[in-house]
N, C-alpha and C. Protein backbone atom coordinates (compact mmCIF):
# COMPACT_ATOMS: atom_id res chain seq x y z
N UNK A 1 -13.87 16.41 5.96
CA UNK A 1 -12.61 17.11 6.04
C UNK A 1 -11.57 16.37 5.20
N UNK A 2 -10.72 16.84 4.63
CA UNK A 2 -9.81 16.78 3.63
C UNK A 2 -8.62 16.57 4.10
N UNK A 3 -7.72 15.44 3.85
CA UNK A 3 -6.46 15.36 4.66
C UNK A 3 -5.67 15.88 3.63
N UNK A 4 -4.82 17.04 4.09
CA UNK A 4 -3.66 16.83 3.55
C UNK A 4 -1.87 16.75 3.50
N UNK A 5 -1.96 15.94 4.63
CA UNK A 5 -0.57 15.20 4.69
C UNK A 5 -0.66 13.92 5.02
N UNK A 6 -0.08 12.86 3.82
CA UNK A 6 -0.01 11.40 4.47
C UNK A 6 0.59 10.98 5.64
N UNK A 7 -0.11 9.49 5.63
CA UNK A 7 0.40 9.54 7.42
C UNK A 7 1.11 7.85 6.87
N UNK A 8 2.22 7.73 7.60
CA UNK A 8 2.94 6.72 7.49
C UNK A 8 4.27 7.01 6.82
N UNK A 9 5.08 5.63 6.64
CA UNK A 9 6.11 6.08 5.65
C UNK A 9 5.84 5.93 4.28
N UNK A 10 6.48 6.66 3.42
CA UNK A 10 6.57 6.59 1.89
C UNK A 10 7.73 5.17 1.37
N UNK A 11 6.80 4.21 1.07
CA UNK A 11 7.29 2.89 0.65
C UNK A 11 7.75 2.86 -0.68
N UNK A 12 6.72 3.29 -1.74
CA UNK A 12 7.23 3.24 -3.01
C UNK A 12 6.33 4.32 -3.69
N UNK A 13 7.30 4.91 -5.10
CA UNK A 13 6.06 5.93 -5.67
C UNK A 13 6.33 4.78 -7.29
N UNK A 14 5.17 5.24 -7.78
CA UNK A 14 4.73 4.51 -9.20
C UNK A 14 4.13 5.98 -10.33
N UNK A 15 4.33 5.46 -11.28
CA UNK A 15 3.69 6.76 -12.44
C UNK A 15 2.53 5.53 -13.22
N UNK A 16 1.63 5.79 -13.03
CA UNK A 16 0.90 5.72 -13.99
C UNK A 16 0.52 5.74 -15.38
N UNK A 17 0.19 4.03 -16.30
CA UNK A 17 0.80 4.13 -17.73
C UNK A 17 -0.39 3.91 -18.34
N UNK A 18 -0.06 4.23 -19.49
CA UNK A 18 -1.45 3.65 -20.32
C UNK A 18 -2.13 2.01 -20.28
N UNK A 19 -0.58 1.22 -19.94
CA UNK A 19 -1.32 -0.29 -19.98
C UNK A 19 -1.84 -0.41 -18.52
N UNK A 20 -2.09 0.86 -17.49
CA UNK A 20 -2.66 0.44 -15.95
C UNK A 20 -4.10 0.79 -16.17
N UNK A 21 -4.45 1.89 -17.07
CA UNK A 21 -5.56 2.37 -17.69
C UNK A 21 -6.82 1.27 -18.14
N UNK A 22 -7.97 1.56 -17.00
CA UNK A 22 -9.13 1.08 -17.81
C UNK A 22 -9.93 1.42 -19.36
N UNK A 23 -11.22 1.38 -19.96
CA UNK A 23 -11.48 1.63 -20.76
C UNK A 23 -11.87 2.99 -21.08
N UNK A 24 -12.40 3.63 -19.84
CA UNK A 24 -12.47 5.09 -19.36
C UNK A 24 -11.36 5.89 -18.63
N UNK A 25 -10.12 5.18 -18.83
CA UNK A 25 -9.03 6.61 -18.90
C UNK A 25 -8.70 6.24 -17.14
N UNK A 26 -9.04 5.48 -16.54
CA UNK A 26 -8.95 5.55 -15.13
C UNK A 26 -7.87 4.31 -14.73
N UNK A 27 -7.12 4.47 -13.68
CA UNK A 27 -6.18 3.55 -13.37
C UNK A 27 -7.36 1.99 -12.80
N UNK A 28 -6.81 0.59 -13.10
CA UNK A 28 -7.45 -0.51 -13.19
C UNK A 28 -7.60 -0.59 -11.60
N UNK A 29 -8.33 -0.69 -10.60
CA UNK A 29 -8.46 -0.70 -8.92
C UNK A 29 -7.39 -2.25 -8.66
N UNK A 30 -7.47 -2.88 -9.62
CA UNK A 30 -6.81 -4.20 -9.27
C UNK A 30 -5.11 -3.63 -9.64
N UNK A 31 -4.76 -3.00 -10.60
CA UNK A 31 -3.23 -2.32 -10.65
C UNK A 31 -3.00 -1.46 -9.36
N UNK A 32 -3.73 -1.13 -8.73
CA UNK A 32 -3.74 0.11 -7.52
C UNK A 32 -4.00 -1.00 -6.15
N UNK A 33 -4.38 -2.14 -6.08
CA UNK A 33 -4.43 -2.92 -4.92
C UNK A 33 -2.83 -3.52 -5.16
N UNK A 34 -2.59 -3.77 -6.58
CA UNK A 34 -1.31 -4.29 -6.25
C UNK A 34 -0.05 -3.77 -6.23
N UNK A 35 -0.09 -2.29 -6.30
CA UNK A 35 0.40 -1.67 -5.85
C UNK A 35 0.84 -0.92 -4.18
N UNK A 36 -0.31 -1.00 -4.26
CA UNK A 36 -0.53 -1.15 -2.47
C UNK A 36 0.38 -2.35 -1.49
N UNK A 37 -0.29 -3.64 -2.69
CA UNK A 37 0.48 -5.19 -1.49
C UNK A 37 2.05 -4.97 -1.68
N UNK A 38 2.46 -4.44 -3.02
CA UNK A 38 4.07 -4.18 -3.24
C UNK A 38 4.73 -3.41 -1.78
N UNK A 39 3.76 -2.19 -1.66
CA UNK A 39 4.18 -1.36 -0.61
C UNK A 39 4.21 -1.99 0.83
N UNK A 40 3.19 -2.63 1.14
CA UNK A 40 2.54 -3.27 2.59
C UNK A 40 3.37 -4.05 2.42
N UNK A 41 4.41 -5.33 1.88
CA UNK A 41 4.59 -6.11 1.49
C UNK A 41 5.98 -5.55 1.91
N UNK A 42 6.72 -4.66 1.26
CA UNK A 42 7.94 -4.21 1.61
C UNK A 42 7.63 -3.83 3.08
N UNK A 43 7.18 -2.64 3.39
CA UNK A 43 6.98 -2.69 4.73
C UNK A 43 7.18 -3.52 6.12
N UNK A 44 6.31 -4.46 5.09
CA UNK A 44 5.68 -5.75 6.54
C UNK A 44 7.30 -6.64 6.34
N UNK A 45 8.00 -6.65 5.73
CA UNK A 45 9.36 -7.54 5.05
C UNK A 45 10.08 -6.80 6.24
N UNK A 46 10.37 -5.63 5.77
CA UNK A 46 11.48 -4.85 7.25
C UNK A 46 10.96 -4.62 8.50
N UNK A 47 9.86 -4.83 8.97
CA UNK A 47 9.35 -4.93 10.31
C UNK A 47 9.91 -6.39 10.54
N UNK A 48 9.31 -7.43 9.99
CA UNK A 48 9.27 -9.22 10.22
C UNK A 48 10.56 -9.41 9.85
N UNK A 49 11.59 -8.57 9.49
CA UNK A 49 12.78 -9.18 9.17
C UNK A 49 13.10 -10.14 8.27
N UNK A 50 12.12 -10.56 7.05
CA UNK A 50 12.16 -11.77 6.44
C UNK A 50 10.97 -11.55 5.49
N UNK A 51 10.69 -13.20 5.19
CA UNK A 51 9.33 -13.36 3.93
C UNK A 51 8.19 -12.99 4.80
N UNK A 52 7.43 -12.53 4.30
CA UNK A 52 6.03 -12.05 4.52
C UNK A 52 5.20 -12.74 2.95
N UNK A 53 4.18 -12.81 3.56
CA UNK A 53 2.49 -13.12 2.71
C UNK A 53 1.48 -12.64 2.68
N UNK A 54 1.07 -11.75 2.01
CA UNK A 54 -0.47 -11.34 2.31
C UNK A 54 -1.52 -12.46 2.51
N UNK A 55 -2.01 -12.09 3.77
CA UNK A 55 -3.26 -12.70 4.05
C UNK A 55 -4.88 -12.31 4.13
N UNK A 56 -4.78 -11.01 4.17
CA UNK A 56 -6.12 -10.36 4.01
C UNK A 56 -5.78 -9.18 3.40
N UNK A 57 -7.05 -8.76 2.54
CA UNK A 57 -7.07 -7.12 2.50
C UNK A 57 -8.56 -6.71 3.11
N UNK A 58 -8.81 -5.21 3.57
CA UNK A 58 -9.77 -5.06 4.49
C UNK A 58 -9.98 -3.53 4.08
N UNK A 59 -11.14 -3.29 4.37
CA UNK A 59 -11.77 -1.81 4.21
C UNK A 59 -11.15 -0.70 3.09
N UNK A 60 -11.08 -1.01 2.10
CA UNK A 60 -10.48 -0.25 0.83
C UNK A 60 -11.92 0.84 0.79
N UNK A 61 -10.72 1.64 0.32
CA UNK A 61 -11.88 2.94 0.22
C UNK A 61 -10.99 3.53 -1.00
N UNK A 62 -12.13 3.90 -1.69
CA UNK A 62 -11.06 4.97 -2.92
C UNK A 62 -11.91 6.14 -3.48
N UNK A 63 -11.03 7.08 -3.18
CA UNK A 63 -11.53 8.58 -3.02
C UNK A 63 -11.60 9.10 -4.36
N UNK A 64 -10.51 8.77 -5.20
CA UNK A 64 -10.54 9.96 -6.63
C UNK A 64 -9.52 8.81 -7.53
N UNK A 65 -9.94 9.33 -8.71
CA UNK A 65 -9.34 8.54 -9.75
C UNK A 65 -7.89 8.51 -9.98
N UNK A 66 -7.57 7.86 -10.67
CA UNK A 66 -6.04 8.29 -10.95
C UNK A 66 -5.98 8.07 -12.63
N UNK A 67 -5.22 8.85 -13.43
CA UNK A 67 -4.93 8.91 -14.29
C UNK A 67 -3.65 8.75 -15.26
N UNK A 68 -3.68 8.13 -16.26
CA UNK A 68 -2.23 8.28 -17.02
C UNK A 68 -1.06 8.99 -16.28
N UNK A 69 -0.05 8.97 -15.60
CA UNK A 69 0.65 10.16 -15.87
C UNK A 69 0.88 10.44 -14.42
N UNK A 70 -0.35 10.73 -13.99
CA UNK A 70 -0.15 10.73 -12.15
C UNK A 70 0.83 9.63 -11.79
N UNK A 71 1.70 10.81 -10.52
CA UNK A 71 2.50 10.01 -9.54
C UNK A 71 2.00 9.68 -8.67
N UNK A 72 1.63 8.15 -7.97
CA UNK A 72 1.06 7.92 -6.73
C UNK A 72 2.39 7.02 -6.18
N UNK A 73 2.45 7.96 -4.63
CA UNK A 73 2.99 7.19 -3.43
C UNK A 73 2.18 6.38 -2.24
N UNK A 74 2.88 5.95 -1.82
CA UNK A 74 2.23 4.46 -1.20
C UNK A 74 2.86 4.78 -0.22
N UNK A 75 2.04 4.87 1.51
CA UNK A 75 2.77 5.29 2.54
C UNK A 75 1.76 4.32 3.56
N UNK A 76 2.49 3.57 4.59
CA UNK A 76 2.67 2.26 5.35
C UNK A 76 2.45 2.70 6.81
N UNK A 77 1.54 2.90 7.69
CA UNK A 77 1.27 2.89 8.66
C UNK A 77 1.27 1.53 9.30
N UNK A 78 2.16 1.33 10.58
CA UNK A 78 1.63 0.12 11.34
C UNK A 78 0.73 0.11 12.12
N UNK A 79 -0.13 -1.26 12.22
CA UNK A 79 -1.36 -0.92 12.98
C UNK A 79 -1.30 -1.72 13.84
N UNK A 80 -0.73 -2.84 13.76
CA UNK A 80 -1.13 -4.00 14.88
C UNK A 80 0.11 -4.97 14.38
N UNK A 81 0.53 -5.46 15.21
CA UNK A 81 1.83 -6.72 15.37
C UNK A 81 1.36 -7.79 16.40
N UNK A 82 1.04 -8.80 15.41
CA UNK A 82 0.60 -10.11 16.07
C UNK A 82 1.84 -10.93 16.54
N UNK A 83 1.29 -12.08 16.99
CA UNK A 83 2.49 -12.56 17.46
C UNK A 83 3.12 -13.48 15.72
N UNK A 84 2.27 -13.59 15.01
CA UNK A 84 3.08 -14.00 13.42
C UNK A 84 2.44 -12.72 12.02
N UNK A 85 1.55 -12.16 13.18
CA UNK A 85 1.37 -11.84 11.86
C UNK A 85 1.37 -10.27 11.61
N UNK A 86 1.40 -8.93 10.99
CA UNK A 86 1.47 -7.77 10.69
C UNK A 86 0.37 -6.71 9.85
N UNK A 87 -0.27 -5.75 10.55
CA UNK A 87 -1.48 -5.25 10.13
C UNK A 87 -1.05 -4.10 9.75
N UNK A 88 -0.85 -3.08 7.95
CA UNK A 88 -0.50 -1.83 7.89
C UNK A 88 -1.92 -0.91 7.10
N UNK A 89 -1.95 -0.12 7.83
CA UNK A 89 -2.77 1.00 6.85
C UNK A 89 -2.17 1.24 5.80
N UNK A 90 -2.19 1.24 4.87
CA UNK A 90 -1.61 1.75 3.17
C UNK A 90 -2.35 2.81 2.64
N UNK A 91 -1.72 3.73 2.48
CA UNK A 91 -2.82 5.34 1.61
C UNK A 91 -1.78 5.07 0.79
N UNK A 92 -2.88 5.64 -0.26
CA UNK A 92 -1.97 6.14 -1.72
C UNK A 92 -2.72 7.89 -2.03
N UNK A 93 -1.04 8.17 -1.77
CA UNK A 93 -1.22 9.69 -2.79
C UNK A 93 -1.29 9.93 -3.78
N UNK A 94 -2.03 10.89 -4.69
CA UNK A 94 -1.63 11.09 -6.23
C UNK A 94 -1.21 12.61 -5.99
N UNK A 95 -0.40 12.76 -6.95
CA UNK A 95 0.37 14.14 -7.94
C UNK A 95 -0.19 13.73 -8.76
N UNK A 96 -0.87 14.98 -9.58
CA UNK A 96 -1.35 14.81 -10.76
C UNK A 96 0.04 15.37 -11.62
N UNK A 97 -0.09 15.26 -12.99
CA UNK A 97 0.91 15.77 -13.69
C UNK A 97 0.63 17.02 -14.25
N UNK A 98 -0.50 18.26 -13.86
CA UNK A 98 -0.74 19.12 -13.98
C UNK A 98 -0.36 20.02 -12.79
N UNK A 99 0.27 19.52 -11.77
CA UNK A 99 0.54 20.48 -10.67
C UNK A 99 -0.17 20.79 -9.42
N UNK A 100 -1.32 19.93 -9.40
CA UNK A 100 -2.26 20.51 -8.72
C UNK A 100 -1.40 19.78 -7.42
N UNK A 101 -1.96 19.96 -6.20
CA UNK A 101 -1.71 19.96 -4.84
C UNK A 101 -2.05 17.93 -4.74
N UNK A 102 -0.94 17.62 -3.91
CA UNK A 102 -1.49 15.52 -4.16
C UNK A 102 -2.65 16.20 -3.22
N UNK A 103 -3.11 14.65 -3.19
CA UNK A 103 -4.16 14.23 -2.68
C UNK A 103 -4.61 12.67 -2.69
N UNK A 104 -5.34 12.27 -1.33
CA UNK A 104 -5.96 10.98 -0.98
C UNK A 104 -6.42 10.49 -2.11
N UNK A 105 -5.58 9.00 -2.44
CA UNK A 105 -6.51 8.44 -3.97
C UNK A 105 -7.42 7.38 -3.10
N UNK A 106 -7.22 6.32 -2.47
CA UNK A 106 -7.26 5.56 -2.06
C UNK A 106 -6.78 5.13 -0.48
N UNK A 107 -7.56 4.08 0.54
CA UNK A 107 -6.66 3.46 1.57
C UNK A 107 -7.26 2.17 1.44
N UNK A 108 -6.30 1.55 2.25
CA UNK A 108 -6.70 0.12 2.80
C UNK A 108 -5.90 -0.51 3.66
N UNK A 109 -6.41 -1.73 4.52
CA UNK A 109 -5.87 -2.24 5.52
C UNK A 109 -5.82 -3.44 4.76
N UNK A 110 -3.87 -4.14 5.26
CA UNK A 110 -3.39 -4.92 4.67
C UNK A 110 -2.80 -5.97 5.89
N UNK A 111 -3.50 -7.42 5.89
CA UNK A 111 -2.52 -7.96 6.82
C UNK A 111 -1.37 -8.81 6.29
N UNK A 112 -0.28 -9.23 6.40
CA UNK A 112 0.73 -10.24 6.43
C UNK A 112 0.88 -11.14 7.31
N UNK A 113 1.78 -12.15 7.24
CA UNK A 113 2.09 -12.83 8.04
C UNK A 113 3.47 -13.55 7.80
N UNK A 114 3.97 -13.54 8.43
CA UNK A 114 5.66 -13.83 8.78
C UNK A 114 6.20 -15.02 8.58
N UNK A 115 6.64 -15.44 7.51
CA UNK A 115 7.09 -16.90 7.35
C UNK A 115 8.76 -17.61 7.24
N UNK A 116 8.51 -18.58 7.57
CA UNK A 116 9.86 -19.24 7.84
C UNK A 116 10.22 -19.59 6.72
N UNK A 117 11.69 -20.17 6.25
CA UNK A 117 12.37 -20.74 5.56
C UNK A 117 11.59 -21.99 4.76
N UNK A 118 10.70 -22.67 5.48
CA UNK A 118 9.44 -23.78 5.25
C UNK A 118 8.38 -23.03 4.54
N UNK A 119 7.83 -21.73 4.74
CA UNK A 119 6.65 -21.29 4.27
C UNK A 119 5.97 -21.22 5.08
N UNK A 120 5.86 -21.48 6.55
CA UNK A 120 5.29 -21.78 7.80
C UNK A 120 5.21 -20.38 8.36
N UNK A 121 3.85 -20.33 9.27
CA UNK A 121 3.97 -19.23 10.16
C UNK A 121 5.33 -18.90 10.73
N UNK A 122 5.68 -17.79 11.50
CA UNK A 122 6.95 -17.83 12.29
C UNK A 122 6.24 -16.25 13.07
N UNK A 123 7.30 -16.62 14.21
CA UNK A 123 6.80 -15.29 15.78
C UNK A 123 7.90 -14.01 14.63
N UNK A 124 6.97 -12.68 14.51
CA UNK A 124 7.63 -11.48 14.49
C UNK A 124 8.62 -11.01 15.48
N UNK A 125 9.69 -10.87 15.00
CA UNK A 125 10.57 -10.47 15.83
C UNK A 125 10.28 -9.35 16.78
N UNK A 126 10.46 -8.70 18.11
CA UNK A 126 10.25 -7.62 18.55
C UNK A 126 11.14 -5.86 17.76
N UNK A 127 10.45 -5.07 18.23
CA UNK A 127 11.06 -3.93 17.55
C UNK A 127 12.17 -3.40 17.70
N UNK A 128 13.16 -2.85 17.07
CA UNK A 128 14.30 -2.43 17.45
C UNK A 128 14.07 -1.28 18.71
């Protein structure tokens, strides 16, 4: 079954350039993970109130290519709030630049972790 409405918030959208482009016309998976940590990364920043770090990435799945030109958004599900550290689902949508209907490019699970003024772990604040 085919999702089609993202689930989370919309963190950041990106267009797709020729220098993200592999040798076959396809966006680089390593430009599209770091696109992702940009998003998880902002995210996990306004939850923790502060610096965040990626510490893991987990179960990436990627559904369809992306191309030159396509708009992909990056939308931030929370999954789990440790006592330092922050777990988000990240999907990325694409718009193609032909019109067609977006669709699932990619997901993955992203953890952070909450750091102090030192660089040190630190307790996530509770939620508003």
């Amino acid at each position: 079954m085919q999702e089609i409405e993202p689930g989370g918030l919309l963190t950041i959208r990106a267009v797709a350039m020729p220098s993200d482009l592999n040798y076959e016309g396809d966006v680089f998976g390593g430009w599209l993970m770091s696109q992702m940590d940009l998003a998880g990364g902002i995210a996990a920043r306004w939850r923790a109130k502060g610096r965040v770090a990626t510490v893991a990435v987990e179960a990436m799945q990627f559904h369809t290519p992306i191309r030159v030109g396509d708009e992909l958004s990056c939308y931030c599900h929370e999954v789990k709030i440790g006592r330092t550290s922050l777990t988000f689902r990240i999907e990325v949508w694409v718009r193609r630049r032909d019109g067609a209907p977006q669709e699932k490019a990619t997901q993955g699970t992203f953890t952070f972790v909450a750091l102090d003024g030192e660089g040190r772990p630190r307790p996530v604040p509770p939620a508003d």
